[in-house]
C-alpha atoms as a PDB file:
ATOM      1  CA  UNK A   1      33.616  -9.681   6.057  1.00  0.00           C
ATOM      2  CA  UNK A   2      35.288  -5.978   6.784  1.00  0.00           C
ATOM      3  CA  UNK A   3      31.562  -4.355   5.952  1.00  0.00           C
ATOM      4  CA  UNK A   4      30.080  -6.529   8.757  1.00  0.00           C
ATOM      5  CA  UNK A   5      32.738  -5.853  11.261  1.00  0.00           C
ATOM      6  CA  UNK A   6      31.963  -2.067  10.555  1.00  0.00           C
ATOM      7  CA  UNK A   7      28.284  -2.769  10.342  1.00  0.00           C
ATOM      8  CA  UNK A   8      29.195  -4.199  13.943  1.00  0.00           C
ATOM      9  CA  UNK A   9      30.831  -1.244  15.306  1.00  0.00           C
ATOM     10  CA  UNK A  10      28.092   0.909  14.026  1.00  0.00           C
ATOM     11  CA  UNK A  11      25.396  -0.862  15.593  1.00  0.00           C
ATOM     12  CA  UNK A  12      27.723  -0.988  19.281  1.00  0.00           C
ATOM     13  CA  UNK A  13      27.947   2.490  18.842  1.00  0.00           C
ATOM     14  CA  UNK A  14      24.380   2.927  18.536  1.00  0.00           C
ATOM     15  CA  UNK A  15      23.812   0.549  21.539  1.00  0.00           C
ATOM     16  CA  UNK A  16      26.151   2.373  23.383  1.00  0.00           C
ATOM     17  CA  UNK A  17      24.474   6.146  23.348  1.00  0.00           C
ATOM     18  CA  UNK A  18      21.062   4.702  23.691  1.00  0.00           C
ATOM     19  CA  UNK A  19      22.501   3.068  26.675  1.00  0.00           C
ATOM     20  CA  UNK A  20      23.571   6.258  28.043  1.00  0.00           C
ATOM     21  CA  UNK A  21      20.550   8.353  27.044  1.00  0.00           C
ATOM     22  CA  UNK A  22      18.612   5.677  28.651  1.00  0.00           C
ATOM     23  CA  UNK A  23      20.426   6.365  32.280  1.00  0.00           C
ATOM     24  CA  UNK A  24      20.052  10.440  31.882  1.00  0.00           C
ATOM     25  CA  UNK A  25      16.584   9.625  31.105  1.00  0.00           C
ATOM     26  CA  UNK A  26      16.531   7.677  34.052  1.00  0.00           C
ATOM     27  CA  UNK A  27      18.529  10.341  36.064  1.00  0.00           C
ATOM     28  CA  UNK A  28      16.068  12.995  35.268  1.00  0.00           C
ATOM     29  CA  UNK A  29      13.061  10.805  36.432  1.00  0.00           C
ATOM     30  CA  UNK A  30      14.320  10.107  39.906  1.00  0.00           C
ATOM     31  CA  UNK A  31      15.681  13.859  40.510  1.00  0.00           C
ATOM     32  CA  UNK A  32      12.007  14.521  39.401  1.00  0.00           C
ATOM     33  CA  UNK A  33      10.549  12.382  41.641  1.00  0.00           C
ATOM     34  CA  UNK A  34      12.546  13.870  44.608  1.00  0.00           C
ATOM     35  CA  UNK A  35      11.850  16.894  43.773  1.00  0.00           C
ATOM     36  CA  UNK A  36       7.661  15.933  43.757  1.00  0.00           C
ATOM     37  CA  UNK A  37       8.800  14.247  47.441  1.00  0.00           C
ATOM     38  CA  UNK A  38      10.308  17.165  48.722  1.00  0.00           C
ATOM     39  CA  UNK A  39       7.436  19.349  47.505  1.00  0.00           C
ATOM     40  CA  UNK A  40       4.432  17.652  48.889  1.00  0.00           C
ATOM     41  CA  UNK A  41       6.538  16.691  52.254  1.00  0.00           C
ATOM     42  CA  UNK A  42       6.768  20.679  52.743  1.00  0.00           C
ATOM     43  CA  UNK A  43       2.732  21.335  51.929  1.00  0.00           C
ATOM     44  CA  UNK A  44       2.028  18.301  54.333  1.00  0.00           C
ATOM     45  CA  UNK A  45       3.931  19.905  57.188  1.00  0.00           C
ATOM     46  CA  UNK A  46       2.391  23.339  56.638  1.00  0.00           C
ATOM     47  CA  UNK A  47      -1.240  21.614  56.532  1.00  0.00           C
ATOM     48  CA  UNK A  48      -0.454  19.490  59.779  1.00  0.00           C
ATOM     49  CA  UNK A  49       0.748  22.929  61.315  1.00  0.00           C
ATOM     50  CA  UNK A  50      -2.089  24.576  60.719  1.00  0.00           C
ATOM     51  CA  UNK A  51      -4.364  21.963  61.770  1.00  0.00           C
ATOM     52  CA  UNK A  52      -2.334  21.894  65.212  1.00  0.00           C
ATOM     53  CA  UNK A  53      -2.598  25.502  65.371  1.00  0.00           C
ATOM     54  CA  UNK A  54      -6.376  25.675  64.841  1.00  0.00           C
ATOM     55  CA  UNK A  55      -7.108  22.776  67.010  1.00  0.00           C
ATOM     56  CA  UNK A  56      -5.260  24.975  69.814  1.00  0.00           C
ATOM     57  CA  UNK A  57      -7.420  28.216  69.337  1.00  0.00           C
ATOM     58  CA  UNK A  58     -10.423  25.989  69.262  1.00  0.00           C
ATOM     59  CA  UNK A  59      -9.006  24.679  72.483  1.00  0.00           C
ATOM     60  CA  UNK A  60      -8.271  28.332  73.711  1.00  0.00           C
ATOM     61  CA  UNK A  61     -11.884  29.703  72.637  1.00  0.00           C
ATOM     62  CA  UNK A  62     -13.946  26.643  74.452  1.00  0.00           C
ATOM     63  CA  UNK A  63     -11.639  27.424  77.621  1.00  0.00           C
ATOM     64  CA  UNK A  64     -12.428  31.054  77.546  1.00  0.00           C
ATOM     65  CA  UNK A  65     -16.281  30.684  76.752  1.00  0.00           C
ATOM     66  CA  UNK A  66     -16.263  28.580  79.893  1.00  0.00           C
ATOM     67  CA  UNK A  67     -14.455  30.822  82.061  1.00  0.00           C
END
């Protein structure tokens, strides 16, 4: 009876740390995930900025070729 209560506590123990490395694992996947976010928000903004700013030379050329 004592060997299974230890058996017990060794397998809680176990339980317990894969527990835990499961939520750092999880941790790690969402601050990864941000991280992704944040980069490909940034290279969307500088794409849509350039876009804006060559649509307005376009803009500026075709109103100075009709001048």
């Amino acid at each position: 009876m004592e060997k299974e209560l230890e058996f017990k506590e060794i397998i809680n123990i176990i339980q317990n740390h894969r527990q835990n490395a499961y939520r750092k694992i999880n941790e790690e996947l969402v601050m990864m995930y941000y991280e992704i976010g944040q980069y490909l928000s940034k290279k969307l903004m500088l794409v849509n900025m350039e876009k804006v700013q060559f649509q307005k030379l376009q803009t500026k050329s075709k109103n100075n070729i009709q001048l």
